[in-house]
N, C-alpha and C. Protein backbone atom coordinates (compact mmCIF):
# COMPACT_ATOMS: atom_id res chain seq x y z
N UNK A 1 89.61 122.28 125.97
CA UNK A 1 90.34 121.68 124.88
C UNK A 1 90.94 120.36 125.34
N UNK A 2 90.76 119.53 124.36
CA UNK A 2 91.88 118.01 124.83
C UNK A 2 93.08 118.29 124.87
N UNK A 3 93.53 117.18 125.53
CA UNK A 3 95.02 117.18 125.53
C UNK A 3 95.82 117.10 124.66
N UNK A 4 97.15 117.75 123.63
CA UNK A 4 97.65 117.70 123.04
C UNK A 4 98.88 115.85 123.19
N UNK A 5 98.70 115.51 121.99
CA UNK A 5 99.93 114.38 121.77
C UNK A 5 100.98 114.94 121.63
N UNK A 6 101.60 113.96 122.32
CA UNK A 6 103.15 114.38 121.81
C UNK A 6 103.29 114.11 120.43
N UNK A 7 104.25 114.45 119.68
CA UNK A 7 104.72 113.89 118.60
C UNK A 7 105.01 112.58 118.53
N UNK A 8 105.47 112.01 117.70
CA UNK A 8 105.55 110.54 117.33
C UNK A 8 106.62 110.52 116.89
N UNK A 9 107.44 109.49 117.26
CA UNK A 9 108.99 109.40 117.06
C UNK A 9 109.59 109.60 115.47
N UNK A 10 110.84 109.95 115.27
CA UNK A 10 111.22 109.84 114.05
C UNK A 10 111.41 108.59 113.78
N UNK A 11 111.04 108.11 112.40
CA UNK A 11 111.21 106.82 112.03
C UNK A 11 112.48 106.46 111.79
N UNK A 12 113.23 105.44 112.00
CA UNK A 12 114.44 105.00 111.39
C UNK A 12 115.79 105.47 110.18
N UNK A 13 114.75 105.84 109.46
CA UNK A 13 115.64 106.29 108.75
C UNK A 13 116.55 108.00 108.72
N UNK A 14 115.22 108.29 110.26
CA UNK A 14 116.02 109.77 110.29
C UNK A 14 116.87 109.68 111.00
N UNK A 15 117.23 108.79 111.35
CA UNK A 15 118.77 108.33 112.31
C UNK A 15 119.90 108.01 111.27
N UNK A 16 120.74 108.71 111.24
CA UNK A 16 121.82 108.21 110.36
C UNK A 16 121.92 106.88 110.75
N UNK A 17 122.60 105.93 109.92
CA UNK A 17 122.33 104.44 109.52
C UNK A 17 123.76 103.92 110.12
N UNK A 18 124.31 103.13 110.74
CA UNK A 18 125.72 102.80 110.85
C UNK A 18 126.30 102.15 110.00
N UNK A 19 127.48 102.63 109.07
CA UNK A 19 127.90 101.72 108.33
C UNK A 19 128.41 100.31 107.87
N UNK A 20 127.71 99.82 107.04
CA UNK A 20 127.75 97.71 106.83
C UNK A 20 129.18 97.69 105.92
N UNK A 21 129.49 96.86 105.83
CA UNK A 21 130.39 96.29 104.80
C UNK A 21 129.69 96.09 103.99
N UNK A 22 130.68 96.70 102.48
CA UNK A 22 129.70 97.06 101.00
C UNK A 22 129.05 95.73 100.82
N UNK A 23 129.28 94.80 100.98
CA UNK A 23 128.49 93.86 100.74
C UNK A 23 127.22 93.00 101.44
N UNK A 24 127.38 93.47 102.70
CA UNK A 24 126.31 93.75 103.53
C UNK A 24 124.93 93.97 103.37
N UNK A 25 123.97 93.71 103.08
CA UNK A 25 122.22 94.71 103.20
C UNK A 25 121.36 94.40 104.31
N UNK A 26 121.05 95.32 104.59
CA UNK A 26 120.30 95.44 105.78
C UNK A 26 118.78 95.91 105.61
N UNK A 27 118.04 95.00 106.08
CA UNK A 27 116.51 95.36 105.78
C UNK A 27 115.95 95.63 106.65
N UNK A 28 114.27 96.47 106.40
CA UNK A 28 113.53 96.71 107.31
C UNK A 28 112.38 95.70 106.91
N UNK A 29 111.60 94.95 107.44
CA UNK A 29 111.14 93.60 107.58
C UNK A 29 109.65 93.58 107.76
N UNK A 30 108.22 93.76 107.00
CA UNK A 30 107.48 93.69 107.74
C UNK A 30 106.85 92.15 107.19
N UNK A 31 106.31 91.28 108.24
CA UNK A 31 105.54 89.97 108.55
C UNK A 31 104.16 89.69 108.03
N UNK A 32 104.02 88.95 107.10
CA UNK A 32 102.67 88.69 106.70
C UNK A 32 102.44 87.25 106.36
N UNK A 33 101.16 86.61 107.23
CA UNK A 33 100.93 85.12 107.14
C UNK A 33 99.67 85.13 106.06
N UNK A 34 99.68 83.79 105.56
CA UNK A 34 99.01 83.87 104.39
C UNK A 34 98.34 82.03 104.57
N UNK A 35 97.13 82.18 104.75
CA UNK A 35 96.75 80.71 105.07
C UNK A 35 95.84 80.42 104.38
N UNK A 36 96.01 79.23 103.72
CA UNK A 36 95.15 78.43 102.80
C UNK A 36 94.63 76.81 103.06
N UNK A 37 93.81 76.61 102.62
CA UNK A 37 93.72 75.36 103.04
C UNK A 37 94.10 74.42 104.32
N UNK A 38 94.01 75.82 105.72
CA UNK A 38 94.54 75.03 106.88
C UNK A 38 95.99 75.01 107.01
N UNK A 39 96.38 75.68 105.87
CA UNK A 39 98.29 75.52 106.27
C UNK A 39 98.51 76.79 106.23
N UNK A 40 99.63 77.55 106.66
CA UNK A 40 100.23 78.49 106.84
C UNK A 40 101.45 79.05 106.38
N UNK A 41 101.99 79.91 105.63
CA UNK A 41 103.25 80.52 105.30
C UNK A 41 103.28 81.87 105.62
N UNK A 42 104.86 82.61 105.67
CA UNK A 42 105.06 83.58 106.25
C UNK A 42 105.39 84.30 104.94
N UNK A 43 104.93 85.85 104.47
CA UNK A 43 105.68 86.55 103.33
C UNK A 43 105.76 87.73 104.07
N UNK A 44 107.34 87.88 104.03
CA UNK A 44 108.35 88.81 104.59
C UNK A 44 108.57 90.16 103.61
N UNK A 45 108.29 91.16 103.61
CA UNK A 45 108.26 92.24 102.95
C UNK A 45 110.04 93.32 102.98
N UNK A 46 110.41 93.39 102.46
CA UNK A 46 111.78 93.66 102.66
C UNK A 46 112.06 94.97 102.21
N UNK A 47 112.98 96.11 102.83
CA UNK A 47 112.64 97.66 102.78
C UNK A 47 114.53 97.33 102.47
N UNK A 48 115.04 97.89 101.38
CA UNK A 48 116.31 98.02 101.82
C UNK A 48 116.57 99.34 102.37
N UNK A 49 117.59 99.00 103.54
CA UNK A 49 118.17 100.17 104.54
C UNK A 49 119.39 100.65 104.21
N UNK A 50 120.03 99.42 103.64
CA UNK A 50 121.40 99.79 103.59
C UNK A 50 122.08 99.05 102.63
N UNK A 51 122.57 98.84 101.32
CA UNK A 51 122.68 98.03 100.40
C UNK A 51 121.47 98.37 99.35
N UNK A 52 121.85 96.93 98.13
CA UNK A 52 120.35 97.57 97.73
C UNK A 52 119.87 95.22 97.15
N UNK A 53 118.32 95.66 96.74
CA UNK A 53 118.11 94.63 96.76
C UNK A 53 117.62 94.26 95.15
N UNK A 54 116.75 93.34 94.40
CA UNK A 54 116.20 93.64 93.22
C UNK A 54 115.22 94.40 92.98
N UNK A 55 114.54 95.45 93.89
CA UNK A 55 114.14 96.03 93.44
C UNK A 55 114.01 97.12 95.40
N UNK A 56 113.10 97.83 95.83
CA UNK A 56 113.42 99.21 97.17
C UNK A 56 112.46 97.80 97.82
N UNK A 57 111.48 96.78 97.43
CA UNK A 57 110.80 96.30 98.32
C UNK A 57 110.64 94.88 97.73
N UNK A 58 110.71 93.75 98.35
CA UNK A 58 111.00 92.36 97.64
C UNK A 58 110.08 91.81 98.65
N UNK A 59 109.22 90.94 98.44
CA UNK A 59 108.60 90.17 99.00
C UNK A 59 108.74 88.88 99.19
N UNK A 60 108.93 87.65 100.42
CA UNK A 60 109.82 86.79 100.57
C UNK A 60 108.60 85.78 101.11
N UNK A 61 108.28 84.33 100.49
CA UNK A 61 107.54 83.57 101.07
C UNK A 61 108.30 82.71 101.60
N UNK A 62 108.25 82.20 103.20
CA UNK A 62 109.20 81.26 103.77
C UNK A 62 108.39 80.57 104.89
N UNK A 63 108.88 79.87 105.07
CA UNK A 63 108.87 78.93 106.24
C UNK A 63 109.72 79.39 107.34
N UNK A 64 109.77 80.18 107.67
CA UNK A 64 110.97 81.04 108.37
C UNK A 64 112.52 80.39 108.23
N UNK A 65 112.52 79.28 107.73
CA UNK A 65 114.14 78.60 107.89
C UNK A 65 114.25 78.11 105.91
N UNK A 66 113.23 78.05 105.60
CA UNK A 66 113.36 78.26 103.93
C UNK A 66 112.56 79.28 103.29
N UNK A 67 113.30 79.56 102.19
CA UNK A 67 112.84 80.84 101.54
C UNK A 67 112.37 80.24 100.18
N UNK A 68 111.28 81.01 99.73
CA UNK A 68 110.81 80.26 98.43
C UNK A 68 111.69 80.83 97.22
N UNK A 69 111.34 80.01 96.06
CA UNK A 69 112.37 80.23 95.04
C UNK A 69 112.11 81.65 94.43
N UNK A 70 113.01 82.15 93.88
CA UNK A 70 113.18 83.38 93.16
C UNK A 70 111.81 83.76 92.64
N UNK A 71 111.36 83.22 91.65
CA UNK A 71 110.52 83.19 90.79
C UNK A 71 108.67 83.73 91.44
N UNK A 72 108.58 83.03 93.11
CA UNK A 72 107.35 83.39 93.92
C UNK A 72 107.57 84.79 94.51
N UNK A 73 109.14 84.95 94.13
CA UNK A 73 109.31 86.94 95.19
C UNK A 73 108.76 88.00 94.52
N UNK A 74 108.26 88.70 94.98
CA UNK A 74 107.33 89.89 94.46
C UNK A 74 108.43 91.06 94.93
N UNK A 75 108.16 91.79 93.83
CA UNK A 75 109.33 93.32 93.92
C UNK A 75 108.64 93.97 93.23
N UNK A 76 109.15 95.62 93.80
CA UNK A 76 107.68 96.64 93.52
C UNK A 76 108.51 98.32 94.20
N UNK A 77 108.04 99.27 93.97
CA UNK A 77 108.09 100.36 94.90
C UNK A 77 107.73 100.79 95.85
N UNK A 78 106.91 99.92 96.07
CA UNK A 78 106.13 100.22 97.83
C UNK A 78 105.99 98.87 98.31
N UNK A 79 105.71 98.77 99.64
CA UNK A 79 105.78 97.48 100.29
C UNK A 79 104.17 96.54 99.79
N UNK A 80 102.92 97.71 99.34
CA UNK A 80 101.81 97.13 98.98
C UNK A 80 102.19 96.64 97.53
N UNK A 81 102.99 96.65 96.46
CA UNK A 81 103.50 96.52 95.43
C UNK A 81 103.95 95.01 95.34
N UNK A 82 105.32 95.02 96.19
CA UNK A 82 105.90 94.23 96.30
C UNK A 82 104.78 92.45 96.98
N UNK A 83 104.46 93.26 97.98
CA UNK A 83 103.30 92.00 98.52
C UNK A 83 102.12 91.67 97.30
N UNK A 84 101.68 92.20 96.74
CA UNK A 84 100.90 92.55 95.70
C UNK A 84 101.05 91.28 94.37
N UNK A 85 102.86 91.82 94.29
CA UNK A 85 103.15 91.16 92.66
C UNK A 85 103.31 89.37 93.59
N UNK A 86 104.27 89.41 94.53
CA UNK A 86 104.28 87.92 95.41
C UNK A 86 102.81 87.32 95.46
N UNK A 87 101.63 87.92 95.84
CA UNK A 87 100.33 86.68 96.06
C UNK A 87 100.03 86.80 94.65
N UNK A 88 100.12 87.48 93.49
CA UNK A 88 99.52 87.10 92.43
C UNK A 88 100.95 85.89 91.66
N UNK A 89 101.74 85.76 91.95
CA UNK A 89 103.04 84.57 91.70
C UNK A 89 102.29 83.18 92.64
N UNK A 90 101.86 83.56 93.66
CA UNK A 90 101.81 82.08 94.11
C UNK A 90 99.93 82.05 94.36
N UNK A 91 99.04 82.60 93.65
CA UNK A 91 97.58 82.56 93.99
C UNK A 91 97.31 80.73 93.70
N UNK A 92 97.88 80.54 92.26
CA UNK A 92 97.45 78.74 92.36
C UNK A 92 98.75 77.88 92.43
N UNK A 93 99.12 78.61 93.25
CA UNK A 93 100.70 77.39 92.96
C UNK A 93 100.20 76.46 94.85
N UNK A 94 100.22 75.62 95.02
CA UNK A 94 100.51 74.88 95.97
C UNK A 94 101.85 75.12 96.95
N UNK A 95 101.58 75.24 97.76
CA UNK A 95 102.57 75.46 99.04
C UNK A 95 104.10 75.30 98.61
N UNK A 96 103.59 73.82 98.78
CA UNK A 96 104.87 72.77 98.48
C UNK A 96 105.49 73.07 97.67
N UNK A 97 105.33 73.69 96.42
CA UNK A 97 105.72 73.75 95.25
C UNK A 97 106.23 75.01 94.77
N UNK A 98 105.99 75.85 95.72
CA UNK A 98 106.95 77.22 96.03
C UNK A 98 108.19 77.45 96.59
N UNK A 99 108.52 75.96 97.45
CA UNK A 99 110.01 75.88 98.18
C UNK A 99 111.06 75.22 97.34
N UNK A 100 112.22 75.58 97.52
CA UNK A 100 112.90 74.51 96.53
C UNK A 100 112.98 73.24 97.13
N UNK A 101 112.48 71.95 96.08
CA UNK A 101 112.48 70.63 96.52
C UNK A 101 114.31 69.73 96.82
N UNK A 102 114.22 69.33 97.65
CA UNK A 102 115.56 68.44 97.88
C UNK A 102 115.91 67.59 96.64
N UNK A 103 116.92 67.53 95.99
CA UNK A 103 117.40 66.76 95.04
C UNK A 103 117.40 64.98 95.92
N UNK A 104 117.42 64.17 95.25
CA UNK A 104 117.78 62.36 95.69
C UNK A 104 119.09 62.46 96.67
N UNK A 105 120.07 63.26 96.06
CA UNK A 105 121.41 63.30 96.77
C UNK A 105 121.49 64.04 97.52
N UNK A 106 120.98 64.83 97.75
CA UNK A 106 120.65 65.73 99.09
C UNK A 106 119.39 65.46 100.41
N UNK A 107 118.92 64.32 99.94
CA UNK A 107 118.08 63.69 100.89
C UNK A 107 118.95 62.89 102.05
N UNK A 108 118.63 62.71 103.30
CA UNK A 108 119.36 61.93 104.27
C UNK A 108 119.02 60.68 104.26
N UNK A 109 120.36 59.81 104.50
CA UNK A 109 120.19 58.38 104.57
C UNK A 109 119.42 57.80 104.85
């Protein structure tokens, strides 16, 4: 007979959670790059842990230091949901045009 596996760890959430300040949310995060035309963006899949969010799974297109506008986030019940409703929001939208643009007065001198 083969060798038996061990079991496989409990996942996260069977660990009691440490408590946030109510206003606090805490996510579980999974990473997905999405490349078109030679350029690259990151859509961040979002599990709430602790708090709650617009919907158990929100999907986040960013540049890692900007987040795209409301309107490109995909939310859903499962993380394939959420990623799902996000690429059908941005299938013909242009990159650029998913981030929020700098106003004149918010541009640097």
């Amino acid at each position: 007979m083969g060798a038996e596996c061990a079991p496989a760890p409990p996942l996260i959430r069977s660990h009691p959670m440490p408590p946030t300040p109510t206003d606090d949310i805490l996510t579980k995060v999974t990473r997905y790059n999405l490349i078109r035309d030679g350029r690259m963006l990151y859509i961040d899949v979002h599990e709430a842990i602790s708090g709650s969010l617009a919907a158990p799974f929100v999907a986040v297109p960013n540049l890692i230091n900007i987040i795209a506008q409301t309107q490109f986030q995909g939310t859903g019940h499962s993380e394939a949901q959420a990623l799902e409703d996000c690429l059908k929001k941005i299938e013909s939208i242009a990159f650029e045009d998913i981030f929020p643009q700098k106003s004149a007065s918010e541009k640097a001198p």
